[in-house]
Protein backbone atom coordinates (compact mmCIF):
# COMPACT_ATOMS: atom_id res chain seq x y z
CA UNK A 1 -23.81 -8.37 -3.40
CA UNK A 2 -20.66 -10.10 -4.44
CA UNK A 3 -17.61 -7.96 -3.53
CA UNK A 4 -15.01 -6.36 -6.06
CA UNK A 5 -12.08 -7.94 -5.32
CA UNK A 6 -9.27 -5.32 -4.66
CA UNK A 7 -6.08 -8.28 -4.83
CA UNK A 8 -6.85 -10.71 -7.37
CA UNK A 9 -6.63 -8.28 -10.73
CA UNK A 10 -7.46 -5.12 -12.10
CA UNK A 11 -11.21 -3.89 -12.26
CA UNK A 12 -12.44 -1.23 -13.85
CA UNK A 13 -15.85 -1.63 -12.01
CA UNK A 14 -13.71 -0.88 -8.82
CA UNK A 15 -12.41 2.12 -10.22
CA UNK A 16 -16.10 3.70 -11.07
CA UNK A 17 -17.41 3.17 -7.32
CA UNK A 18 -17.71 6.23 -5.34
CA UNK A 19 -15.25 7.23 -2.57
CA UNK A 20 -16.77 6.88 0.82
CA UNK A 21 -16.25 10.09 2.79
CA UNK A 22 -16.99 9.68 6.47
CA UNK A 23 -18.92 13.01 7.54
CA UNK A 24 -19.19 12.61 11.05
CA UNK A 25 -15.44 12.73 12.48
CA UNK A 26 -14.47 16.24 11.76
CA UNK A 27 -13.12 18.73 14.99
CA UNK A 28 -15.24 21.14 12.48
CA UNK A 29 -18.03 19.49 12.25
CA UNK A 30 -19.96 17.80 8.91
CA UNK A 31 -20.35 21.26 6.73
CA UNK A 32 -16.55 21.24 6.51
CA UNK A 33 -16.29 17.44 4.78
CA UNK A 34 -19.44 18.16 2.74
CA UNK A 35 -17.85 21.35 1.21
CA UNK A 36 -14.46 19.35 0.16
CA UNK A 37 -16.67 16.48 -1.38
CA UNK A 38 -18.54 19.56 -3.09
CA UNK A 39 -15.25 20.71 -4.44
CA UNK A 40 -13.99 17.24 -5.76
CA UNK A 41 -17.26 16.31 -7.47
CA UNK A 42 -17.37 20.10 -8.63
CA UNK A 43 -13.53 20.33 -9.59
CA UNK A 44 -12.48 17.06 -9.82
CA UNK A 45 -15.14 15.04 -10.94
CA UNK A 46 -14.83 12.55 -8.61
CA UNK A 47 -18.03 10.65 -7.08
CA UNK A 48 -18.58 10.47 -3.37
CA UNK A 49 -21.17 8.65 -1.16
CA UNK A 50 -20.99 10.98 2.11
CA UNK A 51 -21.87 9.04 5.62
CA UNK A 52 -22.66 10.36 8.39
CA UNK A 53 -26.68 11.96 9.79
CA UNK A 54 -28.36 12.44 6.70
CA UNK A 55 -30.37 15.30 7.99
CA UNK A 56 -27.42 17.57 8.69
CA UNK A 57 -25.61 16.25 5.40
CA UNK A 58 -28.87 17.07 3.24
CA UNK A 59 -28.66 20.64 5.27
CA UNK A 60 -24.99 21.42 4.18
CA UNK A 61 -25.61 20.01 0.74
CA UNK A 62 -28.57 22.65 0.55
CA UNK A 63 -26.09 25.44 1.53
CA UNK A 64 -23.62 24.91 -0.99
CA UNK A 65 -26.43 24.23 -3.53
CA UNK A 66 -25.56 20.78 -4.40
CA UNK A 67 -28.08 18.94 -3.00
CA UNK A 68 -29.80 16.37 -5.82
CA UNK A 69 -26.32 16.27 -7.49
CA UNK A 70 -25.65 12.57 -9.44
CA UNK A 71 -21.89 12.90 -8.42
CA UNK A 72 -23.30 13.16 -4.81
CA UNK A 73 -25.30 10.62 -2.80
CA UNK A 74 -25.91 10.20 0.92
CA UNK A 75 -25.77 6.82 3.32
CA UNK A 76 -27.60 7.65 6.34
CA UNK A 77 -25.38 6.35 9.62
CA UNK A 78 -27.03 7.90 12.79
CA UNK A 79 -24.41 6.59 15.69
CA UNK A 80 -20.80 8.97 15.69
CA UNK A 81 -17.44 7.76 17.19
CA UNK A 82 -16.14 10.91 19.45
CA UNK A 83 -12.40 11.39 20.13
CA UNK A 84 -13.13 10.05 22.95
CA UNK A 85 -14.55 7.05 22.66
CA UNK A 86 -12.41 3.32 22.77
CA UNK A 87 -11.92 2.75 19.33
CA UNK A 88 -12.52 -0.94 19.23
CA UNK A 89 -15.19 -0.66 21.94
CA UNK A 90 -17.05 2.32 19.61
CA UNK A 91 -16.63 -0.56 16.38
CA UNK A 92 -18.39 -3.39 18.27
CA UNK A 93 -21.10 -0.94 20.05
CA UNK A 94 -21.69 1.36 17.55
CA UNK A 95 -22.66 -1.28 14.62
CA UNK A 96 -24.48 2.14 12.70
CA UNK A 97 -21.19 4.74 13.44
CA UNK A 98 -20.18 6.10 10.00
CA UNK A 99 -16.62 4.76 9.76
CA UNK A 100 -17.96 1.43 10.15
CA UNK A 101 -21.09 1.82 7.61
CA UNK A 102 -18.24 3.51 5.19
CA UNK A 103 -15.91 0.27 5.59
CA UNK A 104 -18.85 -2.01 5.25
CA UNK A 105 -19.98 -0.08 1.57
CA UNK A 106 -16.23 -0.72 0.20
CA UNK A 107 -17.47 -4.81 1.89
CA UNK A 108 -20.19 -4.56 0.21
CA UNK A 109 -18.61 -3.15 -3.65
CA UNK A 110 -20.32 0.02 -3.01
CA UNK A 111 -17.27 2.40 -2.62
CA UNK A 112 -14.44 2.11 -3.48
CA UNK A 113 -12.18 3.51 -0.17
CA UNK A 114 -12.65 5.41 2.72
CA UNK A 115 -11.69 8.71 3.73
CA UNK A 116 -12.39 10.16 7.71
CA UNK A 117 -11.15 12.49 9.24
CA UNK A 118 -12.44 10.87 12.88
CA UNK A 119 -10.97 8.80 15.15
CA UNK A 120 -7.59 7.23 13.91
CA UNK A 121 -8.25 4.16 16.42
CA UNK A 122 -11.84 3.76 15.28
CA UNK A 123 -10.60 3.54 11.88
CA UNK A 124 -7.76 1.45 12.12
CA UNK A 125 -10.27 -0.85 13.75
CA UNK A 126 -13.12 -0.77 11.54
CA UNK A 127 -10.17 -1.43 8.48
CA UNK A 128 -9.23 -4.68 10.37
CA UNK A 129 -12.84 -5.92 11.64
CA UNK A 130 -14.73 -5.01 8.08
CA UNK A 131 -11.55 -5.45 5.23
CA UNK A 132 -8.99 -7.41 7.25
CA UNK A 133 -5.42 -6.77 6.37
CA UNK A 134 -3.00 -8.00 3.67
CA UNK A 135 -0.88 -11.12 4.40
CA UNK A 136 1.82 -11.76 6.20
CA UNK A 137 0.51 -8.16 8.02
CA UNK A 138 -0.81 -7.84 11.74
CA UNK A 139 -1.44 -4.59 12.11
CA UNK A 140 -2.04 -1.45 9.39
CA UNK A 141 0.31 1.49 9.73
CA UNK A 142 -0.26 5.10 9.05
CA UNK A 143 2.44 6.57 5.89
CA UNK A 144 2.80 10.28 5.80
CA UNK A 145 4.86 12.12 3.56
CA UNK A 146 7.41 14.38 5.19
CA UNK A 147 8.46 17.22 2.63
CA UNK A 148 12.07 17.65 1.47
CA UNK A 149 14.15 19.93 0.60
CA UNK A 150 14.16 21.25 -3.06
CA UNK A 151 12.36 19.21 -5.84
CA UNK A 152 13.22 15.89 -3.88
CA UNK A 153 10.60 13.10 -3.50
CA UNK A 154 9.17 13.36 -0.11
CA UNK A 155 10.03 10.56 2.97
CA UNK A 156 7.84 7.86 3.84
CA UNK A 157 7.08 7.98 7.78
CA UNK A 158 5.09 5.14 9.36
CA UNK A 159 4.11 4.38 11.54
CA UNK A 160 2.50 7.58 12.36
CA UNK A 161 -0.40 7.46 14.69
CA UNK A 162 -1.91 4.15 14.03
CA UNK A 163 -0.10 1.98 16.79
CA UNK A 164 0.91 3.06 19.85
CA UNK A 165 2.97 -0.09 20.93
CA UNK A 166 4.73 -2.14 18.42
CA UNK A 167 7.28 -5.28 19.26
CA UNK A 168 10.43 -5.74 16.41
CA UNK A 169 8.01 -8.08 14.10
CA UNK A 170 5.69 -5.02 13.55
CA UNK A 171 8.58 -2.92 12.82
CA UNK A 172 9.57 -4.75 10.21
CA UNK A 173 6.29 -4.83 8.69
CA UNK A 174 6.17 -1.31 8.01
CA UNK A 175 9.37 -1.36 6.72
CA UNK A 176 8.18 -3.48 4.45
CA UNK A 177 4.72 -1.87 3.25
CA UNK A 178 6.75 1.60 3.43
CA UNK A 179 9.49 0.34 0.91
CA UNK A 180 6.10 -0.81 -1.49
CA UNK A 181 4.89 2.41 -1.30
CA UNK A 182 8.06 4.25 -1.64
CA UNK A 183 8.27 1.96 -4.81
CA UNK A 184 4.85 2.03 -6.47
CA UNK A 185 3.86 5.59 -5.32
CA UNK A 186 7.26 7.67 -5.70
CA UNK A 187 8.89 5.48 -8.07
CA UNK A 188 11.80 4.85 -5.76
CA UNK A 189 13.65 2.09 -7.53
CA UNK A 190 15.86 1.22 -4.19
CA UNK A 191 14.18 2.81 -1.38
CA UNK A 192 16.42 3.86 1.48
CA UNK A 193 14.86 2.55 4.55
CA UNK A 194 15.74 3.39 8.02
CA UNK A 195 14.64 3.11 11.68
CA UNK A 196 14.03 6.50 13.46
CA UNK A 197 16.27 6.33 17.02
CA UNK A 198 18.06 8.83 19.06
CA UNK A 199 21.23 7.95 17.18
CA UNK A 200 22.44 6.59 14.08
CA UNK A 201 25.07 4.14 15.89
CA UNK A 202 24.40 0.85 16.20
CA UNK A 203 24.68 0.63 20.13
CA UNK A 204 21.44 3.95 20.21
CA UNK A 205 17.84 2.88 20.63
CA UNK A 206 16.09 0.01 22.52
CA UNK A 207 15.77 -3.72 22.83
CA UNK A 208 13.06 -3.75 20.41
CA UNK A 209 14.32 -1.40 17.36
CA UNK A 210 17.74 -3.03 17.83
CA UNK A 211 15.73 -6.56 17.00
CA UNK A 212 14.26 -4.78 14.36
CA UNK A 213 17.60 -3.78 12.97
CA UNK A 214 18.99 -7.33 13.38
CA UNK A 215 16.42 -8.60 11.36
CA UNK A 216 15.74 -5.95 8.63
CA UNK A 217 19.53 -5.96 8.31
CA UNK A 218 19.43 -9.78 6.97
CA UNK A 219 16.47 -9.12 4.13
CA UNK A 220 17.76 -8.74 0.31
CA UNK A 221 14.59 -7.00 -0.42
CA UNK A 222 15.36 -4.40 1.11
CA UNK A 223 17.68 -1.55 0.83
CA UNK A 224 18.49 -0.81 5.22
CA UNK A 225 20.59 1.89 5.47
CA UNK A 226 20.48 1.65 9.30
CA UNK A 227 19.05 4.16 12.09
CA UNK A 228 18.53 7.79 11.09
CA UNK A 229 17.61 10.90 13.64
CA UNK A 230 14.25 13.08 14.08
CA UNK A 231 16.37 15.43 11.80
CA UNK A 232 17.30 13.17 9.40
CA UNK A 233 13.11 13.53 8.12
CA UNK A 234 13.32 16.38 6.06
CA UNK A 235 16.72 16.07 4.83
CA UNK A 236 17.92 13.32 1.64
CA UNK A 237 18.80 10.72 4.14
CA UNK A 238 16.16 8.10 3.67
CA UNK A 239 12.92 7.70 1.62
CA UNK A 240 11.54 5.37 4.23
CA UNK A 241 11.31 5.88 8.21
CA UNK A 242 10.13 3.54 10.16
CA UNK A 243 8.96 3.72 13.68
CA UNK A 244 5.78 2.75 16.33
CA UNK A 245 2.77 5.41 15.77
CA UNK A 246 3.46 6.97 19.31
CA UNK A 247 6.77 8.25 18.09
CA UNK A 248 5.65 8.84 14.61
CA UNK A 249 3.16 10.59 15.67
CA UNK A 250 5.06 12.91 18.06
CA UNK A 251 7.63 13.29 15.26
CA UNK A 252 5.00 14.75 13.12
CA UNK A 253 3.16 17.17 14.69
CA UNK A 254 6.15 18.39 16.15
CA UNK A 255 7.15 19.28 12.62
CA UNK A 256 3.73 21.13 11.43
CA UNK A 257 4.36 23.18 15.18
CA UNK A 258 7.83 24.22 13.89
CA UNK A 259 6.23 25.10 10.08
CA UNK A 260 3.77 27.46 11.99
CA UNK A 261 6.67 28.72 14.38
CA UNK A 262 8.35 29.35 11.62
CA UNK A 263 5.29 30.87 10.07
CA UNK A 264 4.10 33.27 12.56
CA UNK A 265 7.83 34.69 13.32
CA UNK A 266 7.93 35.96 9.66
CA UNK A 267 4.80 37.36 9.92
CA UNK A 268 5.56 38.87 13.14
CA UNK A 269 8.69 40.45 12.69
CA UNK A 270 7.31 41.71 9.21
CA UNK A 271 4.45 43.36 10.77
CA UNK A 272 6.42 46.84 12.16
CA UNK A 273 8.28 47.34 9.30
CA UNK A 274 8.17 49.17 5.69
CA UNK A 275 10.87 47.55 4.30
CA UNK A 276 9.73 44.02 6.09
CA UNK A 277 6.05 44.48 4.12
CA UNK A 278 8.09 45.24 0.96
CA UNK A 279 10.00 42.05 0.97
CA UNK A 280 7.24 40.45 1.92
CA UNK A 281 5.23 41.82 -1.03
CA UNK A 282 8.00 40.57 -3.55
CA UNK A 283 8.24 37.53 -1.69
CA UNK A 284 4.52 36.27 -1.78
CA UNK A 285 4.22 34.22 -4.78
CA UNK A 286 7.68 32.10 -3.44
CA UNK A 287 5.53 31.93 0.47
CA UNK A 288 2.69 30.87 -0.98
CA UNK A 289 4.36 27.80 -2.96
CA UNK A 290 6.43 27.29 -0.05
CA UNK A 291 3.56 27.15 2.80
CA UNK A 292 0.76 26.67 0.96
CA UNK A 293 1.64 23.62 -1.77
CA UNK A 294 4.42 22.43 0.06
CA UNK A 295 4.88 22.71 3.99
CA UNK A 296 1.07 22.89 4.62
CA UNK A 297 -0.99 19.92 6.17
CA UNK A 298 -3.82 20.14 4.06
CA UNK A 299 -2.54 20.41 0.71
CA UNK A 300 -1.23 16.46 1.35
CA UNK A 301 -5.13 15.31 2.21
CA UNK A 302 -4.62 12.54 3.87
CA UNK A 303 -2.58 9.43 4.59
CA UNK A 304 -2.91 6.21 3.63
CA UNK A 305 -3.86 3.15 5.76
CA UNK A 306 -1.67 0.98 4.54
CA UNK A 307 -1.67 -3.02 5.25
CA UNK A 308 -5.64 -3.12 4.25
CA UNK A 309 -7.33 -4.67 2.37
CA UNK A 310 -8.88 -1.56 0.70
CA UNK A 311 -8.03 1.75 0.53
CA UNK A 312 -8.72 3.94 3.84
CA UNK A 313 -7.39 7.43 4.40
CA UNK A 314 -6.88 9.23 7.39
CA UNK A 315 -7.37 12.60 7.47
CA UNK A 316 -6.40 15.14 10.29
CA UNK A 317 -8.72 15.74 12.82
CA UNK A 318 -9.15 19.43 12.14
CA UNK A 319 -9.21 18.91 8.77
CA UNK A 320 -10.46 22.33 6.03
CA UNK A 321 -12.19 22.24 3.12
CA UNK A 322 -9.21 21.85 1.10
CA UNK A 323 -7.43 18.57 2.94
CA UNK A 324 -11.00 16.82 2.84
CA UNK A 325 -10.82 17.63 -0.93
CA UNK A 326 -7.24 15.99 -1.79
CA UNK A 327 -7.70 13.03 0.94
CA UNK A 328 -10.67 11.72 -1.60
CA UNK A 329 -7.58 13.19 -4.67
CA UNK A 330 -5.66 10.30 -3.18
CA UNK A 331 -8.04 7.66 -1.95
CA UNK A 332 -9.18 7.87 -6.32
CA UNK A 333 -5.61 7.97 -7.40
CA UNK A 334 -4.79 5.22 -4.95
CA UNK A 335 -7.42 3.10 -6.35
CA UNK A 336 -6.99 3.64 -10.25
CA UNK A 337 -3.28 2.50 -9.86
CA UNK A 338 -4.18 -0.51 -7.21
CA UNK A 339 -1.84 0.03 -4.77
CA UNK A 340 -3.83 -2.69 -2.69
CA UNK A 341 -3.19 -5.20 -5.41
CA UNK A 342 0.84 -3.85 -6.20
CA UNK A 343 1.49 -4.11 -2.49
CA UNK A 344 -0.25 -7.44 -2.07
CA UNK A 345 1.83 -8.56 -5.30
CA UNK A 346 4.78 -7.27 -3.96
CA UNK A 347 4.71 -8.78 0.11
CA UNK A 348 3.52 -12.20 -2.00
CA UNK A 349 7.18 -11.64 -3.53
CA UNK A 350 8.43 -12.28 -0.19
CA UNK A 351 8.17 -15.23 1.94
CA UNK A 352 5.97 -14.40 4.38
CA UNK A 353 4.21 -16.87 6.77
CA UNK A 354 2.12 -16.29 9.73
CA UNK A 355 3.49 -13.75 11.92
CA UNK A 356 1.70 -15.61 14.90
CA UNK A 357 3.90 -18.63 14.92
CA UNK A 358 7.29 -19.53 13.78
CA UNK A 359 6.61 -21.29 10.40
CA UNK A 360 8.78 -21.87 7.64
CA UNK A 361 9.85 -18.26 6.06
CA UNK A 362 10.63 -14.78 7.09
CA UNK A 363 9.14 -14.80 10.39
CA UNK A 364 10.85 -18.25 10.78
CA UNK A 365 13.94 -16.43 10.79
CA UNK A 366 13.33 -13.59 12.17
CA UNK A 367 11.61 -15.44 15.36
CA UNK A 368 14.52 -17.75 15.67
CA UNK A 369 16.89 -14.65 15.60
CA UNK A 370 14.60 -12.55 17.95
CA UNK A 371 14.88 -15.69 20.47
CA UNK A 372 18.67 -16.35 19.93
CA UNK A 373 19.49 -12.76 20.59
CA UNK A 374 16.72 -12.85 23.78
CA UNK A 375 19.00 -16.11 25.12
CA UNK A 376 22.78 -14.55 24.25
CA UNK A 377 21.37 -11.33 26.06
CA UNK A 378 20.35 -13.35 28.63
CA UNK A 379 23.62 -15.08 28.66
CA UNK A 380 25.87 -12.29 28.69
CA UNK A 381 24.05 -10.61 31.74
CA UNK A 382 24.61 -13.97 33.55
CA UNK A 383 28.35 -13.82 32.55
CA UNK A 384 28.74 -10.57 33.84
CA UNK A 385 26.94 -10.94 37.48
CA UNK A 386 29.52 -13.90 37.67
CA UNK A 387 32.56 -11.63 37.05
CA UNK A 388 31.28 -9.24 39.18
CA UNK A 389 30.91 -11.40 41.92
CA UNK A 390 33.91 -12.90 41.49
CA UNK A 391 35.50 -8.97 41.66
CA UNK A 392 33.56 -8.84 44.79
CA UNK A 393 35.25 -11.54 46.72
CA UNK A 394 38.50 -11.05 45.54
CA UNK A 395 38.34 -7.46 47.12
CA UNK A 396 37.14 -8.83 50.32
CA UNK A 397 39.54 -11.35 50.42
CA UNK A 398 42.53 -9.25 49.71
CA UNK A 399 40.82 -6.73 52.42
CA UNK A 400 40.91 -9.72 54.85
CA UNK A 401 44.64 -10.20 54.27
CA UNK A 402 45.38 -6.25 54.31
CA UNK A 403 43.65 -6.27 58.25
């Protein structure tokens, strides 16, 4: 079957497929994912083609009587990719695991995206074995939207989660798929981007976000506003923070442990007192916005893959009812306003090369300013050994004369 193409121009055809919904992932098991596709065909109307054992799919369809249901169908994929399993090991030995069958029915112009909430490796590596990634991109990056204060647009962190080790080249990447997104989903016209450090001088960080700096510092099409802090997330610093998945990812759930600290104190301290369960009372409708639509995990779905060549979202691990529901929300709305094809228009806007070798373009310069900075550091550390040595035998010498 000839594929839909997702970066040449528009297709409604795209836009009718069914979202792919990878059953088998979930910390709570299939029933979970199969309710939240219930709900969005149900609520939502949106189409779904659920993957995973068909046997225990067809059982949890059953139970929420949905079974037989045209917005419904069912791909049968018997192997499952654990937690604990190598990611790109599982992809290459598990040919019939149900991220890779999902990835290989959005090949194959049967879905349109894929949702899991599984293994984040697995899927990063079934994206870039079935779908490949956009140009001028090495490696898909993980954007998660951290709430701000007030009615603000939320920020833009990636990566978070998908890459564990990233050099400066990477870095900039993101920054650069994170400032598309800011644009084309939030309708940031000049998206502040910044690099997450411990410090927002220019001497914080390490060798490689200080090459990223350099070198996002020197593109027009971009708006760098420099390094921001693990504070700086929440507050109306930056719309886009960029950083390697191990620190995004840190970053992130140690905010969603502070939301539930924050959480269970009120609830606790409320508990043994009249007047506490009275304000709490008139407070409820103002908690429930607050933690429920706006500070709560699961009312987000999902976040976006982004650097594909289709749409994938990743969904938490533990994962309810409702984030399974609004992770296939997004992975439709993400397809019916092509963010695949906006960001590929968009990078195309830029001159981007290989990022393997340094060609003619961006990663021309930024290679030959990654190198140059590699040979004046080296330079400078050679400088100073020779002053210090020099220190060194003047002391002796004057010691000498001293005795």
């Amino acid at each position: 079957m000839e594929r839909v193409s997702t970066t040449a121009s528009p297709s409604s055809e795209l836009r009718s497929l069914p979202v792919a919904v990878d059953a088998m992932g979930a910390d709570l098991g299939p029933g979970v994912v199969v309710e939240g596709v219930v709900v969005a065909a149900r609520d939502l109307g949106i189409r779904s083609v659920i993957v995973g054992r068909e046997d225990e799919i067809r059982q949890c369809l059953r139970k929420f009587d949905f079974e037989g249901d045209a917005r419904i169908s069912v791909r049968h994929a018997p192997d499952v990719i654990t937690m604990d399993d190598s990611p790109s090991a599982a992809i290459r030995g598990k040919p019939n695991s149900s991220i890779r069958v999902a990835f290989e029915l959005v090949k194959n112009s049967e879905a349109s995206s894929v949702v899991s909430p599984g293994n984040t490796g697995a899927m990063m590596a079934a994206g870039l074995y079935v779908s490949g990634t956009l140009p001028g991109i090495a490696r898909p990056a993980i954007a998660s939207l951290i709430p701000k204060t007030g009615d603000k647009q939320p920020t833009v962190l990636l990566d978070s989660g998908a890459n564990v080790d990233c050099n400066a080249s990477q870095l900039v990447q993101f920054a650069l798929m994170g400032n598309c997104y800011a644009h084309s989903v939030l309708s940031c016209k000049s998206p502040r981007v910044g690099l997450l450090s411990n410090g927002s001088e220019k001497t914080k960080g390490n060798d490689i976000t200080r090459s990223a700096a350099v070198m996002l510092s020197e593109l027009l099409d971009i708006n760098f506003i420099g390094y921001v802090e693990g504070r700086d997330l929440p507050r109306d610093v930056a719309d886009v923070v960029v950083c390697d998945g191990f620190v995004g990812n840190v970053a992130l759930k140690a905010m969603e442990g502070s939301v539930e600290l924050v959480f269970d104190s009120i609830k606790h301290y409320v508990e043994d007192s009249l007047r506490g369960k009275l304000g709490m009372w008139l407070a409820k409708p103002i908690f429930k916005s607050l933690f429920r639509d706006k500070l709560d995990p699961s009312a987000y779905g999902g976040a976006p893959l982004l650097g594909l060549n289709d749409i994938g979202i990743v969904c938490h691990g533990s994962s309810n009812a409702r984030a399974i529901t609004n992770g296939i929300r997004v992975a439709k709305k993400f397809v019916d306003e092509e963010l695949v094809l906006k960001m590929g228009r968009a990078l195309n806007g830029i001159d981007l090369k290989s990022p393997g070798g340094y060609e003619e373009g961006l990663w021309d310069r930024m290679g030959r300013r990654f190198e140059s900075g590699k040979k004046k550091r080296a330079l400078d550390r050679a400088q100073e050994s020779v002053v210090a040595d020099q220190k060194s035998e003047t002391g002796k010498s004057e010691t000498g004369k001293g005795e």
